[in-house]
N, C-alpha and C. Protein backbone atom coordinates (compact mmCIF):
# COMPACT_ATOMS: atom_id res chain seq x y z
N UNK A 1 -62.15 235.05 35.56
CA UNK A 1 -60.86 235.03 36.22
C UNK A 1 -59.99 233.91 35.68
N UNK A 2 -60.47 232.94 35.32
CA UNK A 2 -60.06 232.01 34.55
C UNK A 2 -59.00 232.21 33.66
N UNK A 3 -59.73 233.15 32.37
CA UNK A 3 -58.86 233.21 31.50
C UNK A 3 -57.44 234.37 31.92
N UNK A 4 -57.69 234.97 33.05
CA UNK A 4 -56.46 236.10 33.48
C UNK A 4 -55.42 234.84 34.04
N UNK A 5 -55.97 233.84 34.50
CA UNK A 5 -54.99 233.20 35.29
C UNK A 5 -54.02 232.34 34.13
N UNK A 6 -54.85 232.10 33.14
CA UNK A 6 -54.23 230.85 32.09
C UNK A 6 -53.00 232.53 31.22
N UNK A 7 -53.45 233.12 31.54
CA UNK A 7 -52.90 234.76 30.37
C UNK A 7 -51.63 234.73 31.29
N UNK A 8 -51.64 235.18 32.77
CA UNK A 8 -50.48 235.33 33.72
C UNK A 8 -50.00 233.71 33.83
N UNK A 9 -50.06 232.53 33.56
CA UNK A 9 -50.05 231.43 34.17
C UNK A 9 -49.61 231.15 35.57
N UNK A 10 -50.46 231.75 36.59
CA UNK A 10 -50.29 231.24 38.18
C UNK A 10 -50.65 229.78 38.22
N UNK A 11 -49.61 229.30 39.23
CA UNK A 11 -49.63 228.24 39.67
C UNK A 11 -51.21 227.97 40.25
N UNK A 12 -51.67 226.88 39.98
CA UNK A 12 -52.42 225.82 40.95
C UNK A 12 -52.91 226.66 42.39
N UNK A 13 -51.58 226.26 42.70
CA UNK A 13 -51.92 226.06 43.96
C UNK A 13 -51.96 227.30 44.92
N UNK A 14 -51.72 228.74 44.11
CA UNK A 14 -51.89 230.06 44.29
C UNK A 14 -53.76 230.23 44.22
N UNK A 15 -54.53 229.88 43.67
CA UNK A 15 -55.15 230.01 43.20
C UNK A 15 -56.50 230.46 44.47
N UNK A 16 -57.06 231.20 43.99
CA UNK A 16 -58.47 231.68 45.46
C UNK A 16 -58.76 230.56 45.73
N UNK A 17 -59.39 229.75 44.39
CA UNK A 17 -60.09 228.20 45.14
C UNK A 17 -59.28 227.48 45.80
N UNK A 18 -57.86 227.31 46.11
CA UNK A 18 -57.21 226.82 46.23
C UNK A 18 -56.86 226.79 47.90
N UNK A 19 -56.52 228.24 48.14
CA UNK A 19 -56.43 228.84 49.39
C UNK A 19 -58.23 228.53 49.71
N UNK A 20 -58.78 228.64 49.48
CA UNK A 20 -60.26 228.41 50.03
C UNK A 20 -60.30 226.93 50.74
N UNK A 21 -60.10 226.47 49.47
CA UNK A 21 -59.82 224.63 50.10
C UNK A 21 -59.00 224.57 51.68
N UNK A 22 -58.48 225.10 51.85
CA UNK A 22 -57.07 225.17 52.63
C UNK A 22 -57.55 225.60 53.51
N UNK A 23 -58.75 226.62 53.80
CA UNK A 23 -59.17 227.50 54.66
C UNK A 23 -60.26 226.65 55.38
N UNK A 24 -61.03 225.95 54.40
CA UNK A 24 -62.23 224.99 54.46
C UNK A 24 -61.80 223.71 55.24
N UNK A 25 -61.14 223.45 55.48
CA UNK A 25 -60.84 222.10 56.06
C UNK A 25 -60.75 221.49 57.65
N UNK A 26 -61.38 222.50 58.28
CA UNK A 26 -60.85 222.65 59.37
C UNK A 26 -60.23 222.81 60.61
N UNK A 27 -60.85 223.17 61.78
CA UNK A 27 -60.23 223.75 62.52
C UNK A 27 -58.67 222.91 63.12
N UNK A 28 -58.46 221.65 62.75
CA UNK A 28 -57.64 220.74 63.22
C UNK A 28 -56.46 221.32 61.98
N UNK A 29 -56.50 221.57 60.67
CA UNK A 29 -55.81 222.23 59.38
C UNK A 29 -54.92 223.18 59.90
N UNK A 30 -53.78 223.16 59.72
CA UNK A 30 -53.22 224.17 60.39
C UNK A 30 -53.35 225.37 58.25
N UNK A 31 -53.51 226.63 58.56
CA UNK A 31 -53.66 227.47 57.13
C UNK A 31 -52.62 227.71 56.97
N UNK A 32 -51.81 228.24 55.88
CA UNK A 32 -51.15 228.56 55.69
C UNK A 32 -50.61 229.16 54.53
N UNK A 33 -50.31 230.20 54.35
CA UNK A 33 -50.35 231.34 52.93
C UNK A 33 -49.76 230.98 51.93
N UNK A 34 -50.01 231.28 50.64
CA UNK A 34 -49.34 230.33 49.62
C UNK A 34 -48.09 231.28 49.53
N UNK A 35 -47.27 230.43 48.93
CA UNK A 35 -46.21 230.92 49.38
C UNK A 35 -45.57 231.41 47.41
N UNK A 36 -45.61 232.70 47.30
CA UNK A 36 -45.64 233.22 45.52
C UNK A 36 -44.19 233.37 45.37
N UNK A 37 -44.32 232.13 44.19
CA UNK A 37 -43.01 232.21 43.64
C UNK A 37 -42.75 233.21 42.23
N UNK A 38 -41.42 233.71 42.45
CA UNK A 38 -41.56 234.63 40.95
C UNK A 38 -41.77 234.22 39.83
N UNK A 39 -42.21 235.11 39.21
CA UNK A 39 -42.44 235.04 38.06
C UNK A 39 -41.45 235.62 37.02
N UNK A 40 -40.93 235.18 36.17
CA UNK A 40 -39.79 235.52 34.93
C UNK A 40 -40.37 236.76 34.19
N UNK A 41 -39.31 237.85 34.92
CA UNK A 41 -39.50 239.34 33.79
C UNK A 41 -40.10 239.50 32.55
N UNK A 42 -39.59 238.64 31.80
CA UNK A 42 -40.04 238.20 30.70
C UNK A 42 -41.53 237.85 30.21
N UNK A 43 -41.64 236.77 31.09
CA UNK A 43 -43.40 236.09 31.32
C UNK A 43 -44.20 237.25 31.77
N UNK A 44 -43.51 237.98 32.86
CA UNK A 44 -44.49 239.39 33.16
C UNK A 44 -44.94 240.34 32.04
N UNK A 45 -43.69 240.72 31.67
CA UNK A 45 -44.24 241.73 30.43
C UNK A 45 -45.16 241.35 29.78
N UNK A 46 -45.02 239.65 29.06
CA UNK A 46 -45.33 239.45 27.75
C UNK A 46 -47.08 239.35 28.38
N UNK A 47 -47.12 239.11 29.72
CA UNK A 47 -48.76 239.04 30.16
C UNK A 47 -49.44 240.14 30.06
N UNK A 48 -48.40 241.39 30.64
CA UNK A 48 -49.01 242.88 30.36
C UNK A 48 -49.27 243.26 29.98
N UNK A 49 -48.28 243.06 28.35
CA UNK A 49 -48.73 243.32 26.97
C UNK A 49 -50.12 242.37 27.04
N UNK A 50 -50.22 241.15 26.59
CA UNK A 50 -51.53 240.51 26.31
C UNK A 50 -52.70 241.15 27.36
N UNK A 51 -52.65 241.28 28.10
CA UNK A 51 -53.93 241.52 29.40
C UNK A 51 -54.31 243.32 28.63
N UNK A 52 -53.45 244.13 28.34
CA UNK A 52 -53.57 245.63 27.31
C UNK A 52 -53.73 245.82 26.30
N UNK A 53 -53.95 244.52 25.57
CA UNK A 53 -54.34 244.26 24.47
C UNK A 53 -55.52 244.18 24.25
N UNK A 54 -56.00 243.48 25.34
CA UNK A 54 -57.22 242.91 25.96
C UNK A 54 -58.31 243.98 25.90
N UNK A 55 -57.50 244.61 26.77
CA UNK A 55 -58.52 245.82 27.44
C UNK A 55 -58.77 247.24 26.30
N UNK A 56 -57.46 247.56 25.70
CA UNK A 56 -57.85 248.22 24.28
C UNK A 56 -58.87 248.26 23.77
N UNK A 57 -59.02 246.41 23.38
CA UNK A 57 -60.23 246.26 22.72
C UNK A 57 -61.40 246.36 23.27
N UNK A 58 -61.54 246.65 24.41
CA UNK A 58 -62.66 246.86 24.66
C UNK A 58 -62.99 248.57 25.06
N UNK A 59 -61.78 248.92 24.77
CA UNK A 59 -61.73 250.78 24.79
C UNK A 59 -61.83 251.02 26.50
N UNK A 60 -61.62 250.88 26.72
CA UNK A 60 -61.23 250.46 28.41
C UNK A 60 -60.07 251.85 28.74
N UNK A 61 -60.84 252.26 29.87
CA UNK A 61 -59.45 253.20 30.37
C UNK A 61 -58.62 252.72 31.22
N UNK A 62 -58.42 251.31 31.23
CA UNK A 62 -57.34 250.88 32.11
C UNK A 62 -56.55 250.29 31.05
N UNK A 63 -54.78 250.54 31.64
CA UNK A 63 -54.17 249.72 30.60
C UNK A 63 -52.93 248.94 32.07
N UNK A 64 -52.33 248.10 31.90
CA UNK A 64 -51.48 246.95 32.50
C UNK A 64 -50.20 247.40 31.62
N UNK A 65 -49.03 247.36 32.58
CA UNK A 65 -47.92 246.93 32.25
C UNK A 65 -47.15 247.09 33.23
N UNK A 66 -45.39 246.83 33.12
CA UNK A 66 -44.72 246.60 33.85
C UNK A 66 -43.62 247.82 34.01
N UNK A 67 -43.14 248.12 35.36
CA UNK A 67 -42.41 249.30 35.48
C UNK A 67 -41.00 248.72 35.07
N UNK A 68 -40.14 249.20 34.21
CA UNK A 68 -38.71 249.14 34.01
C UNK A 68 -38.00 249.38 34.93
N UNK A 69 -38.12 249.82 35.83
CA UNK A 69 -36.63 250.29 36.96
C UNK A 69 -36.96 248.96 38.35
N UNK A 70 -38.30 248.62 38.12
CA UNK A 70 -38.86 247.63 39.37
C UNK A 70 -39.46 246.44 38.74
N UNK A 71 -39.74 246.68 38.18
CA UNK A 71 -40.47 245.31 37.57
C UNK A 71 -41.66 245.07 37.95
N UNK A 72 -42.73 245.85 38.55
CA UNK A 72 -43.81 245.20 39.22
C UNK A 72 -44.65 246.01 38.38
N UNK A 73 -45.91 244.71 38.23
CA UNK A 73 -47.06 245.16 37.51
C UNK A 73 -47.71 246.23 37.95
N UNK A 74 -47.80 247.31 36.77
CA UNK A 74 -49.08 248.53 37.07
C UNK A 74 -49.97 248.49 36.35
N UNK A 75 -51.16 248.65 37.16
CA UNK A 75 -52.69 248.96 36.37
C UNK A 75 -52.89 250.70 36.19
N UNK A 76 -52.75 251.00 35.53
CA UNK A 76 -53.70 252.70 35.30
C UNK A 76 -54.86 252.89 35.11
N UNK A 77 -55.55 253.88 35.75
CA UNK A 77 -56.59 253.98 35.41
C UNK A 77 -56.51 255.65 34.73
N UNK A 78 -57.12 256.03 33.36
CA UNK A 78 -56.77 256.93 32.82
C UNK A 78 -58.40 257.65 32.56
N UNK A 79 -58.38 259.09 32.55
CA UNK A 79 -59.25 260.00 31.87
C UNK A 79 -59.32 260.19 30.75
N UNK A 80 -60.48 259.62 29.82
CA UNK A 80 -60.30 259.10 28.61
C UNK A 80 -60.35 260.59 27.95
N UNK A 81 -61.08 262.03 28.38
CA UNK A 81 -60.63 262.95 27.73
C UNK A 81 -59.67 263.67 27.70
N UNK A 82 -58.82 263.72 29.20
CA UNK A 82 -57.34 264.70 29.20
C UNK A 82 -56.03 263.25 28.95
N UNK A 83 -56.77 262.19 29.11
CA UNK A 83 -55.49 261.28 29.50
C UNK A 83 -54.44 261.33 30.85
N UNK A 84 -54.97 261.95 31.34
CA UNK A 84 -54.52 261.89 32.83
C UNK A 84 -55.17 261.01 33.68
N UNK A 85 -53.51 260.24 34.46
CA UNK A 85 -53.93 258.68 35.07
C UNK A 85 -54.64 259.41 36.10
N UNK A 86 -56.21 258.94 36.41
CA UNK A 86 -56.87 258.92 37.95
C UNK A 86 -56.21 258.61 39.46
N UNK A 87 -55.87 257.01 38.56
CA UNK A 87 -55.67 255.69 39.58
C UNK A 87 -54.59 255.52 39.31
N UNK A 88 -53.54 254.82 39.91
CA UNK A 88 -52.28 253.90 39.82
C UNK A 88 -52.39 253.06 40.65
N UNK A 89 -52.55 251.71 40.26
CA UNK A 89 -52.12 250.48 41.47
C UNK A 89 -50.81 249.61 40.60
N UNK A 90 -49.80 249.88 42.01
CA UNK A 90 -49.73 250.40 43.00
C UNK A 90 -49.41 251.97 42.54
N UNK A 91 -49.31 252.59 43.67
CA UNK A 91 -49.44 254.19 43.53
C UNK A 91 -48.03 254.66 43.16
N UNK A 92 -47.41 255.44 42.64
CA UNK A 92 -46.67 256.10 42.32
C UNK A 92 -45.72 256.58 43.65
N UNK A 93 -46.38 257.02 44.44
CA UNK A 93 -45.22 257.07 45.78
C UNK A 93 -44.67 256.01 46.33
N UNK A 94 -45.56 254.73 45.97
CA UNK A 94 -45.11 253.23 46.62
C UNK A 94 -43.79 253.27 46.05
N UNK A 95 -44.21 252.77 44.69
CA UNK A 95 -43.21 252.81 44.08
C UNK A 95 -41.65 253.31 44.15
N UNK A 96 -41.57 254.35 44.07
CA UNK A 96 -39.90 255.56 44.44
C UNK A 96 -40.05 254.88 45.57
N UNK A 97 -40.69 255.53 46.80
CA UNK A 97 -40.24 254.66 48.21
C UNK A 97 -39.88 253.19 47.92
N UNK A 98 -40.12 252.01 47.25
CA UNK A 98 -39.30 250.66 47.08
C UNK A 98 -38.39 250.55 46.26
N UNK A 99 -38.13 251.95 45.39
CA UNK A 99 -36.57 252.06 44.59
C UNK A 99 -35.49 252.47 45.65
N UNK A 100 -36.02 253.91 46.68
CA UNK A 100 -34.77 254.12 47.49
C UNK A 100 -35.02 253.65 48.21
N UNK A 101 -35.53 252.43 49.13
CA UNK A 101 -35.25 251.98 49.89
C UNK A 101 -34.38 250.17 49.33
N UNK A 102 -35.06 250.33 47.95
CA UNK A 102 -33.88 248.81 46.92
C UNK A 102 -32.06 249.07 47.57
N UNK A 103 -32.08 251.19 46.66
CA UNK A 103 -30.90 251.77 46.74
C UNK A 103 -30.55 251.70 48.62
N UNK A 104 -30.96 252.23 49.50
CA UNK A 104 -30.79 251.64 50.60
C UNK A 104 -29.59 250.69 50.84
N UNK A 105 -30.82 249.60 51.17
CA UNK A 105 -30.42 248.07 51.30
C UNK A 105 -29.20 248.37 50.36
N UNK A 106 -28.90 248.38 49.48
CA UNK A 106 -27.75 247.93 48.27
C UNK A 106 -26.51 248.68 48.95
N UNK A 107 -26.61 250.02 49.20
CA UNK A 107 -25.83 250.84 49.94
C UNK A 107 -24.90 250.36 50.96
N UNK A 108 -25.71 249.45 52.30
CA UNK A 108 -25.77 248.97 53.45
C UNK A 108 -24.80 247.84 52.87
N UNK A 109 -25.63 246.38 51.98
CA UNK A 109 -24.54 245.55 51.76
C UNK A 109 -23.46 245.93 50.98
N UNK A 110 -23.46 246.71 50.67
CA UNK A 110 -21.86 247.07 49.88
C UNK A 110 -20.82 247.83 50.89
N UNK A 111 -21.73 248.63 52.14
CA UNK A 111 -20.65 248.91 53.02
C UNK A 111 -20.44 247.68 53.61
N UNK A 112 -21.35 246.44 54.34
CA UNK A 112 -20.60 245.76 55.02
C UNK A 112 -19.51 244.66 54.32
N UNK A 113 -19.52 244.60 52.50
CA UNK A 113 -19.03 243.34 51.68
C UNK A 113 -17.56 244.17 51.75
């Protein structure tokens, strides 16, 4: 996990061990969720690409990258004889449902601006 984290570069303090510490301390600790800051479009892709590069080489039916209309990372999981995706995380209906509901919202503030 190491090397995925140094590939995506997450912060520190995102980190499982991190939140573990946080969790570990007790009951007097008040917890509290790390709080994920974005990450630059840019930095995303270029991780997607590297992390599918990755996995290529190892002939892997999963490949990583990033959706163009949303920006959020997808994993596929593919049928290495028809090539038809199994899996999608996140799923393909998520997805459209957080474009029209983007279009929505956008709708709404432009009637009230």
């Amino acid at each position: 996990m190491e090397g995925i984290n140094q590939i995506i570069k997450i912060p520190a303090a995102l980190s499982r061990e991190a939140v573990k510490a946080k969790q570990t301390r007790g009951p007097e600790a008040q917890v509290t969720a790390p709080v994920a800051h974005p990450v630059p479009a840019e930095d995303l892709k270029q991780a997607a690409a590297e992390v599918d590069k990755l996995l290529e080489k190892q002939h892997s039916d999963l490949s990583v990258s990033v959706d163009e209309s949303s920006g959020t990372l997808v994993v596929r999981i593919t049928d290495n004889t028809t090539g038809e995706v199994v899996k999608q995380i996140p799923p393909e209906q998520l997805m459209e449902a957080n474009v029209s509901m983007n279009k929505i919202v956008g709708l709404l503030m432009d009637d009230q601006g």
